[in-house]
PDB file of N, CA and C in Angstrom:
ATOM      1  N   UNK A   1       7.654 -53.611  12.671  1.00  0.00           N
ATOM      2  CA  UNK A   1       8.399 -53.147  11.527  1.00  0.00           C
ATOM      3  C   UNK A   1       9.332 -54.250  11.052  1.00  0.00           C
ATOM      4  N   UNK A   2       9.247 -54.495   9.876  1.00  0.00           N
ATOM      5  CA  UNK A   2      10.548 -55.426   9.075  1.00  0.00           C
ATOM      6  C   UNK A   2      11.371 -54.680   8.220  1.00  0.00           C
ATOM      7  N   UNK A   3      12.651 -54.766   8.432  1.00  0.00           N
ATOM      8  CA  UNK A   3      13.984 -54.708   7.400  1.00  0.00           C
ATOM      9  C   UNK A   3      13.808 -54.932   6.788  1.00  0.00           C
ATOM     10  N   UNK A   4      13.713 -53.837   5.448  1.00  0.00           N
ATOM     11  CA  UNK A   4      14.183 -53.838   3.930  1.00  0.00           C
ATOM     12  C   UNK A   4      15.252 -54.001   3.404  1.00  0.00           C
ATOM     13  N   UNK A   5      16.063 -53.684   4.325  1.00  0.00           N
ATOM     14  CA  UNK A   5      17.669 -53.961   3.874  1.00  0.00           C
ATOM     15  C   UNK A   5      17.667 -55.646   3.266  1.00  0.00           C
ATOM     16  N   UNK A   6      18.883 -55.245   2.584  1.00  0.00           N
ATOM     17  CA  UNK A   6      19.493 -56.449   2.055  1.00  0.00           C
ATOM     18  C   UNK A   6      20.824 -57.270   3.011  1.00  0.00           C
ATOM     19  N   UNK A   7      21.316 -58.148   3.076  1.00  0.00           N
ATOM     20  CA  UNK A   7      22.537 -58.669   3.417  1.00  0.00           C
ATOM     21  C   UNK A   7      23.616 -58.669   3.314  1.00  0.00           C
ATOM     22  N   UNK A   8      24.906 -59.078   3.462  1.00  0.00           N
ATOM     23  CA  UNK A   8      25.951 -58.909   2.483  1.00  0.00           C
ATOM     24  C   UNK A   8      25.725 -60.081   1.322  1.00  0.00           C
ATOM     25  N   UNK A   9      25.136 -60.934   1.828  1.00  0.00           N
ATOM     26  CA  UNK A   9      24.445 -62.362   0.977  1.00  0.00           C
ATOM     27  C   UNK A   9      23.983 -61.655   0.082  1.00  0.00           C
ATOM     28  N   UNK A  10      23.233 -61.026  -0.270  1.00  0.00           N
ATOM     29  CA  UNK A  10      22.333 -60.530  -1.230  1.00  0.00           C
ATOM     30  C   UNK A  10      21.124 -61.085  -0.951  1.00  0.00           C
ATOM     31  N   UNK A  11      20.363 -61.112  -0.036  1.00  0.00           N
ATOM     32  CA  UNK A  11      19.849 -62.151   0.710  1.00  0.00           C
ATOM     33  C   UNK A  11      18.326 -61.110   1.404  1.00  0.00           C
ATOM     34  N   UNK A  12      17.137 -61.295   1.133  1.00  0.00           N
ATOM     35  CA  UNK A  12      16.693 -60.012   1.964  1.00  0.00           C
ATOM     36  C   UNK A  12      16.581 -60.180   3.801  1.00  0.00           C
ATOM     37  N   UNK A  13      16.740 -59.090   4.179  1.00  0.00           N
ATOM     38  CA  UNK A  13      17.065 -58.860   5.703  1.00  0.00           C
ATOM     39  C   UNK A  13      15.755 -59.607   6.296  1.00  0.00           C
ATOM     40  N   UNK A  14      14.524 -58.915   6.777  1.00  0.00           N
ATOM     41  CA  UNK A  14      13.799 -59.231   7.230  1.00  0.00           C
ATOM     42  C   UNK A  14      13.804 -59.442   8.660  1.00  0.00           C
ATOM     43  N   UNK A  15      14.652 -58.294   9.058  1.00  0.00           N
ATOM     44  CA  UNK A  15      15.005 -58.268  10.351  1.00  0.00           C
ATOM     45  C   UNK A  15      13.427 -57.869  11.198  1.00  0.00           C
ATOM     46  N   UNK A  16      12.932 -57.700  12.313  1.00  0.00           N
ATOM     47  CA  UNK A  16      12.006 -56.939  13.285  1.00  0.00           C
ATOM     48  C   UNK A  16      12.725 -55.840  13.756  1.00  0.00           C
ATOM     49  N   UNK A  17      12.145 -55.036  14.157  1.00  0.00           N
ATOM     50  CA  UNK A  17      12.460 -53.454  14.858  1.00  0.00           C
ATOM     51  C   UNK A  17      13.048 -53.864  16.174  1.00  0.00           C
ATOM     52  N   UNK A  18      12.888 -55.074  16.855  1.00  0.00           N
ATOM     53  CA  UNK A  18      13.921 -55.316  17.640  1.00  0.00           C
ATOM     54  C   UNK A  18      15.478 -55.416  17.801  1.00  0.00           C
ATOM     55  N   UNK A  19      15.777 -55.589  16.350  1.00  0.00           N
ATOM     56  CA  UNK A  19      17.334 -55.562  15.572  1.00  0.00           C
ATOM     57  C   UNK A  19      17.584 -54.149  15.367  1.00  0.00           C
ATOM     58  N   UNK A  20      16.786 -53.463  15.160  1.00  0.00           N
ATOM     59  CA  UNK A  20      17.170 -51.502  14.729  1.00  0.00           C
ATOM     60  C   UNK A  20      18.030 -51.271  15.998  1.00  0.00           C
ATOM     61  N   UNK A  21      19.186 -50.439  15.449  1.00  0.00           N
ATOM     62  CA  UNK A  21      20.108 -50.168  16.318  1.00  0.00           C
ATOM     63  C   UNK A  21      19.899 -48.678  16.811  1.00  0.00           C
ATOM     64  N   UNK A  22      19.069 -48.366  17.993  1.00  0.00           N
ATOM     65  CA  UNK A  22      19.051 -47.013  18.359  1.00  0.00           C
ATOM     66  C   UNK A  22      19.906 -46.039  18.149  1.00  0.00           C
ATOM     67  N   UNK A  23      21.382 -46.463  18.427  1.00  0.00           N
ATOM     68  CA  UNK A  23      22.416 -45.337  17.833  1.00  0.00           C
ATOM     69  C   UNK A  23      22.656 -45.142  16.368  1.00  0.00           C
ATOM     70  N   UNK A  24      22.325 -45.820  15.676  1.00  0.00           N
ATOM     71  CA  UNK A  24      22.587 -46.035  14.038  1.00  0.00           C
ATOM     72  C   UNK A  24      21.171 -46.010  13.267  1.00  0.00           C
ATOM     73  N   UNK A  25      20.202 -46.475  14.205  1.00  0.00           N
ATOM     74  CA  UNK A  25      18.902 -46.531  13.045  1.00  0.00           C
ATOM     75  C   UNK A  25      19.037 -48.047  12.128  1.00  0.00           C
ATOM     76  N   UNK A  26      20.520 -48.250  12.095  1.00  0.00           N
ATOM     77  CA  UNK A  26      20.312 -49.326  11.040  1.00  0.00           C
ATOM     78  C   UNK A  26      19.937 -51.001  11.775  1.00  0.00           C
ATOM     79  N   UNK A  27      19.607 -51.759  10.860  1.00  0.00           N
ATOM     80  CA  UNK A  27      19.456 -53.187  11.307  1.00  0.00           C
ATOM     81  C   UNK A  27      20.690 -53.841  11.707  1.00  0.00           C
ATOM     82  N   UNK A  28      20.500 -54.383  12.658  1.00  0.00           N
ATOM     83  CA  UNK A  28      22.194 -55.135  13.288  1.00  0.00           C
ATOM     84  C   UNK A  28      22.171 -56.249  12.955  1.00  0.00           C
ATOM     85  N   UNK A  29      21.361 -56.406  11.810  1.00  0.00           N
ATOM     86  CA  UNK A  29      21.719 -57.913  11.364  1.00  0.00           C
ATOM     87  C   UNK A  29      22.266 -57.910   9.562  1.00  0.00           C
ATOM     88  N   UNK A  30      22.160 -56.911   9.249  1.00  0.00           N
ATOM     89  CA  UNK A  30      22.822 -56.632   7.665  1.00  0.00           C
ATOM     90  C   UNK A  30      23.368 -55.320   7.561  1.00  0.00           C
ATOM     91  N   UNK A  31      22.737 -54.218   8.341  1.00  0.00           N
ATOM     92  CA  UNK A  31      23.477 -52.576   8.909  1.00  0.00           C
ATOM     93  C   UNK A  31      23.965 -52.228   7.115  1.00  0.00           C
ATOM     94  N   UNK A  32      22.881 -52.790   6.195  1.00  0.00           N
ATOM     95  CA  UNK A  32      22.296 -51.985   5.123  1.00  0.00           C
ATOM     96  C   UNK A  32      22.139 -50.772   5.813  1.00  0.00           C
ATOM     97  N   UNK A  33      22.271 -49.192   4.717  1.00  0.00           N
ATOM     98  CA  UNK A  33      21.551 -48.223   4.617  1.00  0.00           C
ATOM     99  C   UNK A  33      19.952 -48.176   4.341  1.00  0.00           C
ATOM    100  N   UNK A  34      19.894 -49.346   3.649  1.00  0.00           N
ATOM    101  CA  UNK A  34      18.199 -49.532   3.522  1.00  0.00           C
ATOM    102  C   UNK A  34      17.261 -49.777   4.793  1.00  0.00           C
ATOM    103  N   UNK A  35      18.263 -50.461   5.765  1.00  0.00           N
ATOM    104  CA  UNK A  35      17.533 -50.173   6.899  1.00  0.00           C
ATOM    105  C   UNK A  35      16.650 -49.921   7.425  1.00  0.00           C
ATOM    106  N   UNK A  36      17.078 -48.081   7.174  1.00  0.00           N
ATOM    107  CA  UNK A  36      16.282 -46.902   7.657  1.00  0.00           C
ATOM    108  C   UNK A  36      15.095 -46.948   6.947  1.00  0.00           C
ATOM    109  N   UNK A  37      14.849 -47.801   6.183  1.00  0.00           N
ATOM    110  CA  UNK A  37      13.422 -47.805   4.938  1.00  0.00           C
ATOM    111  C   UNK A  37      12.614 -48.903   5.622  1.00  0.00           C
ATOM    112  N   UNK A  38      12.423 -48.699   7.292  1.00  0.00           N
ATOM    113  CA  UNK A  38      11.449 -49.827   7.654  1.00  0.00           C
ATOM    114  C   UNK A  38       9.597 -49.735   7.273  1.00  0.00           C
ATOM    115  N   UNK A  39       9.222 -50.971   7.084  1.00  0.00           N
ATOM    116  CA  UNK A  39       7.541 -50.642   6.577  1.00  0.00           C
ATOM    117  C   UNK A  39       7.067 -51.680   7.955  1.00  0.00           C
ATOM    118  N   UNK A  40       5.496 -51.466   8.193  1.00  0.00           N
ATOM    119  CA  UNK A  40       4.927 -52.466   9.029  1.00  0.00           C
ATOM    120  C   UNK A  40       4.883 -53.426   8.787  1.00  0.00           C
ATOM    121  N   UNK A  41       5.360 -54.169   9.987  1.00  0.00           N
ATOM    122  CA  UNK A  41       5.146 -55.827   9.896  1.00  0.00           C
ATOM    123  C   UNK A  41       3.373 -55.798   9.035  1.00  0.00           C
ATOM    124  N   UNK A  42       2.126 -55.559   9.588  1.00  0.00           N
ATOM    125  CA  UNK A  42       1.439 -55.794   9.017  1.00  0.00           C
ATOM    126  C   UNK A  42       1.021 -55.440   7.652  1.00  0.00           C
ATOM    127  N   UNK A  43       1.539 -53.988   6.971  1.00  0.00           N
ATOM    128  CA  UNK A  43       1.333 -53.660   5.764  1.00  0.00           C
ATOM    129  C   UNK A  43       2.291 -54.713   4.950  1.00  0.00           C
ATOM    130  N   UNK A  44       2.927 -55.395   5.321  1.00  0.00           N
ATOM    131  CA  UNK A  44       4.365 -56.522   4.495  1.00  0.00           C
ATOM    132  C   UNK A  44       3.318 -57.786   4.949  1.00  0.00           C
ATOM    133  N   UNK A  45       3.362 -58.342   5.308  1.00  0.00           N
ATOM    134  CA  UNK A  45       2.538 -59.573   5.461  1.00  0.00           C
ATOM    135  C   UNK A  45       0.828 -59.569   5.131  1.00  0.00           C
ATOM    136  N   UNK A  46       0.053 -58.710   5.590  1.00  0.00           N
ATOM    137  CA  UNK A  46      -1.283 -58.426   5.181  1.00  0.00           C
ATOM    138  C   UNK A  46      -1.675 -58.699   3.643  1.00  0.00           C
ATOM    139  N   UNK A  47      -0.598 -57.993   2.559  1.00  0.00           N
ATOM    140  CA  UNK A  47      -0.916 -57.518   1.772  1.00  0.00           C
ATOM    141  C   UNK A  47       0.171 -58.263   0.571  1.00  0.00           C
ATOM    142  N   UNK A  48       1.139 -59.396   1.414  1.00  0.00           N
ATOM    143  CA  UNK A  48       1.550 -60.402   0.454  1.00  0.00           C
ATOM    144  C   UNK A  48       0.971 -61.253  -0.462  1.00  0.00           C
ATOM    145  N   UNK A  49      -0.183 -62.054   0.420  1.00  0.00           N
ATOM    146  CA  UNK A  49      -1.089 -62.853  -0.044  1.00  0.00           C
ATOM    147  C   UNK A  49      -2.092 -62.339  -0.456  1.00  0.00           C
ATOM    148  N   UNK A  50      -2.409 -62.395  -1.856  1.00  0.00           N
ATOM    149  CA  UNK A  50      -3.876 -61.826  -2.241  1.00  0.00           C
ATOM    150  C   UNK A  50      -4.914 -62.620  -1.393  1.00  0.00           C
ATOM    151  N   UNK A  51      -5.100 -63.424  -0.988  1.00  0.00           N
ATOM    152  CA  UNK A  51      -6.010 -64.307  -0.461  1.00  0.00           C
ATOM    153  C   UNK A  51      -6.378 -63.877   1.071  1.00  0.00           C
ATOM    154  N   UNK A  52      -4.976 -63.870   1.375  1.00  0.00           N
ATOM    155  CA  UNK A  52      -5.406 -63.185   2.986  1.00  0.00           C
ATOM    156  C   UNK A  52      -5.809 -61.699   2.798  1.00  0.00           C
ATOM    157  N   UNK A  53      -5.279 -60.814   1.596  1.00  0.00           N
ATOM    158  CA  UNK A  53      -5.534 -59.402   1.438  1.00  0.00           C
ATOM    159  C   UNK A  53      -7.029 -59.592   1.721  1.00  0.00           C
ATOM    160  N   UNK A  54      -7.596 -59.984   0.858  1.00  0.00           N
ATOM    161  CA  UNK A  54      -8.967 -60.448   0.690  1.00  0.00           C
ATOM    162  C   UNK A  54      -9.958 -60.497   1.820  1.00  0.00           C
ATOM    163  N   UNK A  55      -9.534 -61.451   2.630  1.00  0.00           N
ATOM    164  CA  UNK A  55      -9.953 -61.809   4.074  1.00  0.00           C
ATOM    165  C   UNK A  55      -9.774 -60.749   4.657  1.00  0.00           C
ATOM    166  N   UNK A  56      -8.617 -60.337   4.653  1.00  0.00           N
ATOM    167  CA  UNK A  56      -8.279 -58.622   6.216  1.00  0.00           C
ATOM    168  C   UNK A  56      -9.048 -57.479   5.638  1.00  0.00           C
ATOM    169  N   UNK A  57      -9.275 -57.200   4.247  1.00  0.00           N
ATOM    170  CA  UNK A  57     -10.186 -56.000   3.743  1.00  0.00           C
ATOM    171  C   UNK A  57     -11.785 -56.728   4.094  1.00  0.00           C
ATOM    172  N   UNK A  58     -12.285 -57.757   4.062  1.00  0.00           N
ATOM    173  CA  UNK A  58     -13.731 -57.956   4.122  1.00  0.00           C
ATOM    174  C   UNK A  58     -13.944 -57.866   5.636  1.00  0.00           C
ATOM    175  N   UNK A  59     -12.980 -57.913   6.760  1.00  0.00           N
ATOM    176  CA  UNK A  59     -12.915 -57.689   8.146  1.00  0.00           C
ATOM    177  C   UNK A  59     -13.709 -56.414   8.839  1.00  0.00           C
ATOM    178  N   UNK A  60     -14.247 -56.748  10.076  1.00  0.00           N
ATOM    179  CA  UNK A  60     -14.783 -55.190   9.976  1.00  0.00           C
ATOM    180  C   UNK A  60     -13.550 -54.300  10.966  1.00  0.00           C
ATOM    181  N   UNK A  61     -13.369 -52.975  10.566  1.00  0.00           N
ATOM    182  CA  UNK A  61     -12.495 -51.746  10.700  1.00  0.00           C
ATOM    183  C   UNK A  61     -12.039 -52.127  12.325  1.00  0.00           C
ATOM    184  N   UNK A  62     -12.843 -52.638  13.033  1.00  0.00           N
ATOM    185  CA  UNK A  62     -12.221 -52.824  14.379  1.00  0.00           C
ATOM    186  C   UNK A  62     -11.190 -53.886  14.514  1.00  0.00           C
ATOM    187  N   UNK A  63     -11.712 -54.967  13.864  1.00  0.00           N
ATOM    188  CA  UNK A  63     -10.963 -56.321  13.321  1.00  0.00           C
ATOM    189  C   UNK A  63      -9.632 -56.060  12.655  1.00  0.00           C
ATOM    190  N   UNK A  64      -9.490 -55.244  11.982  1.00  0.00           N
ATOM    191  CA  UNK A  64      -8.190 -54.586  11.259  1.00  0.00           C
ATOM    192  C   UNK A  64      -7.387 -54.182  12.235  1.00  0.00           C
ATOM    193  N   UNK A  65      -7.733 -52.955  12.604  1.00  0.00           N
ATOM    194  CA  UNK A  65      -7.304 -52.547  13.641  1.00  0.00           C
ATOM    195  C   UNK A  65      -6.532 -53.326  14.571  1.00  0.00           C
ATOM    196  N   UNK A  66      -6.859 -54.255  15.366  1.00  0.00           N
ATOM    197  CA  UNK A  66      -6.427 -54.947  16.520  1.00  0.00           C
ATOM    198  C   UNK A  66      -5.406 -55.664  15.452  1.00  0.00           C
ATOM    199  N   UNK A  67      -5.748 -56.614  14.288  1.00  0.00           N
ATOM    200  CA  UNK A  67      -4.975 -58.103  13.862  1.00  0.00           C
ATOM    201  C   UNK A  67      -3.435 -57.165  13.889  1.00  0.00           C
ATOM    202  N   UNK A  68      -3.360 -55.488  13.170  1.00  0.00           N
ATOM    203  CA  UNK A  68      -2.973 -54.613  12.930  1.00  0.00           C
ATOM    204  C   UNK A  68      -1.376 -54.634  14.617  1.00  0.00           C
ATOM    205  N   UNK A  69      -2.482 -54.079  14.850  1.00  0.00           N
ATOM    206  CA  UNK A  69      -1.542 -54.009  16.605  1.00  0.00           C
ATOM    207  C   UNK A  69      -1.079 -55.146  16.936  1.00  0.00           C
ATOM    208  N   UNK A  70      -1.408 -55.971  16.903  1.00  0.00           N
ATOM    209  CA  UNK A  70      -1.312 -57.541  17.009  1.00  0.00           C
ATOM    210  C   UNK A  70      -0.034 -58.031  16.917  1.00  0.00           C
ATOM    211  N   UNK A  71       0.556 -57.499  15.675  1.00  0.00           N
ATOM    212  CA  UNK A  71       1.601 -58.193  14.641  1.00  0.00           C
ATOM    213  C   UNK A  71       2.470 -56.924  15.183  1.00  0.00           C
ATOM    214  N   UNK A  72       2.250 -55.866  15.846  1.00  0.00           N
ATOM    215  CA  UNK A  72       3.309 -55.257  15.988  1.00  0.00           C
ATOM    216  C   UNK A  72       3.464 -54.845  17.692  1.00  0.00           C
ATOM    217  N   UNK A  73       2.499 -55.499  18.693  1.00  0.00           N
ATOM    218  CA  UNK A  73       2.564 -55.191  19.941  1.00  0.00           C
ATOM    219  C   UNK A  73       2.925 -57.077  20.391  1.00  0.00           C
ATOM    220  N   UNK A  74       2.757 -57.967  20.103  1.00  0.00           N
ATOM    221  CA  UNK A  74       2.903 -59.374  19.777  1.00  0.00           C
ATOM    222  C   UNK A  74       1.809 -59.759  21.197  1.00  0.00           C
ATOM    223  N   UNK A  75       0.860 -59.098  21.680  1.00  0.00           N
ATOM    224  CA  UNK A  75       0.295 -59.600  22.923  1.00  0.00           C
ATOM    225  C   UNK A  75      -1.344 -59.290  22.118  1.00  0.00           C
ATOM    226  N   UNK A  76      -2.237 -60.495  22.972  1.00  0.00           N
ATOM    227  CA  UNK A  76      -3.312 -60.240  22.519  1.00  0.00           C
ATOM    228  C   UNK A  76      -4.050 -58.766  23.127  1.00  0.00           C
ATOM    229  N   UNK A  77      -3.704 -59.047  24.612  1.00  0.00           N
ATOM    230  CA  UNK A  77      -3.821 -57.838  25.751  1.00  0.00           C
ATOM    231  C   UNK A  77      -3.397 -56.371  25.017  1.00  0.00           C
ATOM    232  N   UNK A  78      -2.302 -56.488  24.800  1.00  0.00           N
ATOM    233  CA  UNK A  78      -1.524 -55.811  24.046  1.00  0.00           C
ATOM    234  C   UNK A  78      -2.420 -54.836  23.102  1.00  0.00           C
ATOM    235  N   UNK A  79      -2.738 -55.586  22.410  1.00  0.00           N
ATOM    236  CA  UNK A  79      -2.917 -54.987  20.781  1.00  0.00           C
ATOM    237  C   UNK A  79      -4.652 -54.510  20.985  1.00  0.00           C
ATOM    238  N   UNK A  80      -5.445 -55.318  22.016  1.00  0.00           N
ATOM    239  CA  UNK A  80      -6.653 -54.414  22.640  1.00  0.00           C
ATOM    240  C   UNK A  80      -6.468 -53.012  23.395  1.00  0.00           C
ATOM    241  N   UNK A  81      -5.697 -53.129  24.147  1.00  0.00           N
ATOM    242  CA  UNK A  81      -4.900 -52.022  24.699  1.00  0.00           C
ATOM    243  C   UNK A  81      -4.975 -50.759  23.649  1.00  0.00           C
ATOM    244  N   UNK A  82      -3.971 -51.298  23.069  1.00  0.00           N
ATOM    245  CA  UNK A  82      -3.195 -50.427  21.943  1.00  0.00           C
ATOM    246  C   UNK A  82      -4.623 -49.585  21.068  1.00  0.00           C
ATOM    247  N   UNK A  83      -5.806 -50.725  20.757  1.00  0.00           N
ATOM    248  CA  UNK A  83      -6.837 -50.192  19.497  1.00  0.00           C
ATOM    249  C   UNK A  83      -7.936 -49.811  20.757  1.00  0.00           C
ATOM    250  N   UNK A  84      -7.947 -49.686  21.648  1.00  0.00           N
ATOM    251  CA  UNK A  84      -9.113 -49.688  22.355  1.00  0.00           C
ATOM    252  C   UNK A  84     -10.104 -50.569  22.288  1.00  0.00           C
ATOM    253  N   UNK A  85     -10.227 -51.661  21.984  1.00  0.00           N
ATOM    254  CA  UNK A  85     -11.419 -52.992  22.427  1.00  0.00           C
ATOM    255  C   UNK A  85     -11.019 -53.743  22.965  1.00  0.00           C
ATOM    256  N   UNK A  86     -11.654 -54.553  24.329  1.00  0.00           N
ATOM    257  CA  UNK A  86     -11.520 -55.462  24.939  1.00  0.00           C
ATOM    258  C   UNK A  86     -10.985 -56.811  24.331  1.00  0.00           C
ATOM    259  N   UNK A  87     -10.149 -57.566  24.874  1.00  0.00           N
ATOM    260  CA  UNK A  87      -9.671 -58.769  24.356  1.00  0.00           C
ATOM    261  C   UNK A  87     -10.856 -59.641  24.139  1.00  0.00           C
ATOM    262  N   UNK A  88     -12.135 -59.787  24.718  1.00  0.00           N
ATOM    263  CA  UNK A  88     -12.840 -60.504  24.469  1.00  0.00           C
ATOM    264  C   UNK A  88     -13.645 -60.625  23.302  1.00  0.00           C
ATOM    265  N   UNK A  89     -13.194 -59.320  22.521  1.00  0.00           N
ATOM    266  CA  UNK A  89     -13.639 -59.275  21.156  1.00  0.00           C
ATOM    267  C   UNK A  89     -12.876 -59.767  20.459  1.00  0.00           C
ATOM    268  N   UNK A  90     -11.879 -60.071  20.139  1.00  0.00           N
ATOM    269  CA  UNK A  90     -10.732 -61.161  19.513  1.00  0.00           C
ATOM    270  C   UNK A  90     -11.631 -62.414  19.637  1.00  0.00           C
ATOM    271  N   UNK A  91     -11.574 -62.736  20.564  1.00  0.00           N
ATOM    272  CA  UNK A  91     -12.454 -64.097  21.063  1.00  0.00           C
ATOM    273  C   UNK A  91     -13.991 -64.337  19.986  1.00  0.00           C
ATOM    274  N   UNK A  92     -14.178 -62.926  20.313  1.00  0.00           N
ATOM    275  CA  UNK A  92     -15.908 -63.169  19.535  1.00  0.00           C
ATOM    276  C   UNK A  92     -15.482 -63.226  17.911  1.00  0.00           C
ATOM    277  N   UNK A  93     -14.898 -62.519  17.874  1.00  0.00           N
ATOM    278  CA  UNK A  93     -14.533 -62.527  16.473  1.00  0.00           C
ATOM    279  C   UNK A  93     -14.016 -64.120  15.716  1.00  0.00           C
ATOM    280  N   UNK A  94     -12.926 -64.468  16.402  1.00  0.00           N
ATOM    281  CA  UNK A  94     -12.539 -65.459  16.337  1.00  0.00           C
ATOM    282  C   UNK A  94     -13.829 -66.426  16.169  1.00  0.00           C
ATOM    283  N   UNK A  95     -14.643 -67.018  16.811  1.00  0.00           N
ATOM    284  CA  UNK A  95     -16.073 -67.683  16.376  1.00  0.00           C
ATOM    285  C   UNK A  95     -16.865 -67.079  15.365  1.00  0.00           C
ATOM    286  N   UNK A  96     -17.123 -66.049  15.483  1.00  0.00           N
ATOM    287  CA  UNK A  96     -18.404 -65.463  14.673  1.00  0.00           C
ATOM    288  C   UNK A  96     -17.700 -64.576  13.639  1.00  0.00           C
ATOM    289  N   UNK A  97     -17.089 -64.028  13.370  1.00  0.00           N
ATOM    290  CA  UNK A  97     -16.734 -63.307  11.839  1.00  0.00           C
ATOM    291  C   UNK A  97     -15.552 -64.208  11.068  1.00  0.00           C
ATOM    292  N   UNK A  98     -16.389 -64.055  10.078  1.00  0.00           N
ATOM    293  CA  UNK A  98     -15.722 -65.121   8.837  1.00  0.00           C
ATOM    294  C   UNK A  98     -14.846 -64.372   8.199  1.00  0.00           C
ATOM    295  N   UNK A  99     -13.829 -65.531   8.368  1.00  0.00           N
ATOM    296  CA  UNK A  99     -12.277 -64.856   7.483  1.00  0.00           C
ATOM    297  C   UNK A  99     -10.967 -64.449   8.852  1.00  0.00           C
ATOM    298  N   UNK A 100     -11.659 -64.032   9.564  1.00  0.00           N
ATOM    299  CA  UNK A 100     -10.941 -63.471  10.821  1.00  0.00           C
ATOM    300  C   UNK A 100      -9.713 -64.471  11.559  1.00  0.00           C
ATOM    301  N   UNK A 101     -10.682 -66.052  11.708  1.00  0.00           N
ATOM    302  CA  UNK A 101      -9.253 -66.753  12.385  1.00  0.00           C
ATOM    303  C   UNK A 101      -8.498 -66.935  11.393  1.00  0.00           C
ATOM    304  N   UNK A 102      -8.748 -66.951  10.014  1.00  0.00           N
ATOM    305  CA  UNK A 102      -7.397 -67.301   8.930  1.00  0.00           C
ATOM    306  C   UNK A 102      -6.441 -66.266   9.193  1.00  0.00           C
ATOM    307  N   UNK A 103      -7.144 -64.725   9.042  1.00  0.00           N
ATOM    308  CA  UNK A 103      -6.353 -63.979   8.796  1.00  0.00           C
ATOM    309  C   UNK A 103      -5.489 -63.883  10.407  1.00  0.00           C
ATOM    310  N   UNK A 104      -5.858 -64.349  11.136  1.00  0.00           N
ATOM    311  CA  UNK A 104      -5.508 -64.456  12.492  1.00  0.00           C
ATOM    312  C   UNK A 104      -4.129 -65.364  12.614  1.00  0.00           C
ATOM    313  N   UNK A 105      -4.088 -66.247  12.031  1.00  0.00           N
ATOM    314  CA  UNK A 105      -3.054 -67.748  12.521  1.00  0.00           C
ATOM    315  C   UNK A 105      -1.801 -66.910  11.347  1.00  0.00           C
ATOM    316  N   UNK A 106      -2.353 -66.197  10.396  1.00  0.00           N
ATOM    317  CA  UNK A 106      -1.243 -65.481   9.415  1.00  0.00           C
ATOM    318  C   UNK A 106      -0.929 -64.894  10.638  1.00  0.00           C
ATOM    319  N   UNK A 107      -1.057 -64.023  11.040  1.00  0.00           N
ATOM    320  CA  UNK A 107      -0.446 -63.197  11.869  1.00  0.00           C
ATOM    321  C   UNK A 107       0.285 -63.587  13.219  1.00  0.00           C
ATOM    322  N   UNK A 108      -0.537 -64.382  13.777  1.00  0.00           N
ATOM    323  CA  UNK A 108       0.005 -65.450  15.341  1.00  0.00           C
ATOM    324  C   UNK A 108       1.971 -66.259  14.574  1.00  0.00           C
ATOM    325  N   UNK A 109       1.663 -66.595  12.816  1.00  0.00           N
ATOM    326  CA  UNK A 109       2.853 -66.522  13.269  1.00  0.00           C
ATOM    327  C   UNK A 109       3.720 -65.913  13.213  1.00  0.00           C
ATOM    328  N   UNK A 110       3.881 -64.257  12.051  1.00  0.00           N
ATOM    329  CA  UNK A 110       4.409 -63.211  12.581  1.00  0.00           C
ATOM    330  C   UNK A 110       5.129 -63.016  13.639  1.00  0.00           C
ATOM    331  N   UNK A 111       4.276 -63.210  15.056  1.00  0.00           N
ATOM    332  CA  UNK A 111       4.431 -62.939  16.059  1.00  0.00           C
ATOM    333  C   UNK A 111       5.545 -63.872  16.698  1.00  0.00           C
ATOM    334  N   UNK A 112       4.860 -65.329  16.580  1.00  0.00           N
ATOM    335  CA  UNK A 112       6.109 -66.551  16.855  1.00  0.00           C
ATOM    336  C   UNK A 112       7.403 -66.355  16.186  1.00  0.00           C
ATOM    337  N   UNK A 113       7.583 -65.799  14.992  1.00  0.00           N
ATOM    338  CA  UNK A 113       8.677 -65.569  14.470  1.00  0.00           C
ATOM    339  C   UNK A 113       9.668 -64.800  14.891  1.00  0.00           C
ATOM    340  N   UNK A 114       8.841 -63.392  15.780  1.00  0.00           N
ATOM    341  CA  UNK A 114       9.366 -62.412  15.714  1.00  0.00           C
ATOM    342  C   UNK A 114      10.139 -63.089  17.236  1.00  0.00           C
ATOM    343  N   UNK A 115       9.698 -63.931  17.739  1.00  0.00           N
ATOM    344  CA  UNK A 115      10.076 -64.251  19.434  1.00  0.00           C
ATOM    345  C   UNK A 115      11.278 -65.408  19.162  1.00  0.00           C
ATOM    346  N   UNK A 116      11.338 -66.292  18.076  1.00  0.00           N
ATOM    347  CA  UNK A 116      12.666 -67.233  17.703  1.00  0.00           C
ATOM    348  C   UNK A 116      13.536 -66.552  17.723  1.00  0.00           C
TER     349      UNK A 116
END
């Protein structure tokens, strides 16, 4: 999940759900009321770039799925777990379905971001 809130900057938040403050709900990094208006990391990034949109819709439904979990469990293990397919399908995918590692390295850095 990313912060919609704004800053006192006027600045957009873009906090991770790691900043949501369990007692408040709000982001502890701007503690906007908008806050509470969190969307998925992947529906916010997926669907920025028409180009990558492009790539993650021509993906097949399992492929979604995982890149999906991916960006919001930050483990490869993880996000197989999470969709039910083996990590070694990441792998296959990664070689053999086209479009997949682009839309992949979008997301890997999501993930790096979310860990700075």
């Amino acid at each position: 999940m990313i912060c919609k809130g704004v800053r006192p900057d006027g600045t957009p938040c873009n906090a991770t759900d790691g900043y949501v403050s369990s007692e408040t709900g709000l982001c502890r990094t701007c503690a906007a009321p908008e806050c509470t208006a969190l969307v998925p990391v992947a529906e916010t990034v997926l669907m920025a770039d028409p180009a990558v949109t492009t790539l993650y819709e021509a993906l097949p439904p399992k492929a979604q799925v995982f890149l999906r979990a991916y960006m919001e469990d930050t483990t490869i293990l993880g996000a197989a777990d999470a969709c039910g397919n083996s990590r070694t399908s990441h792998y296959y995918w990664l070689e053999h379905t086209p479009g997949y590692r682009e839309v992949f390295e979008v997301a890997k850095r999501v993930v790096v971001d979310h860990w700075r």
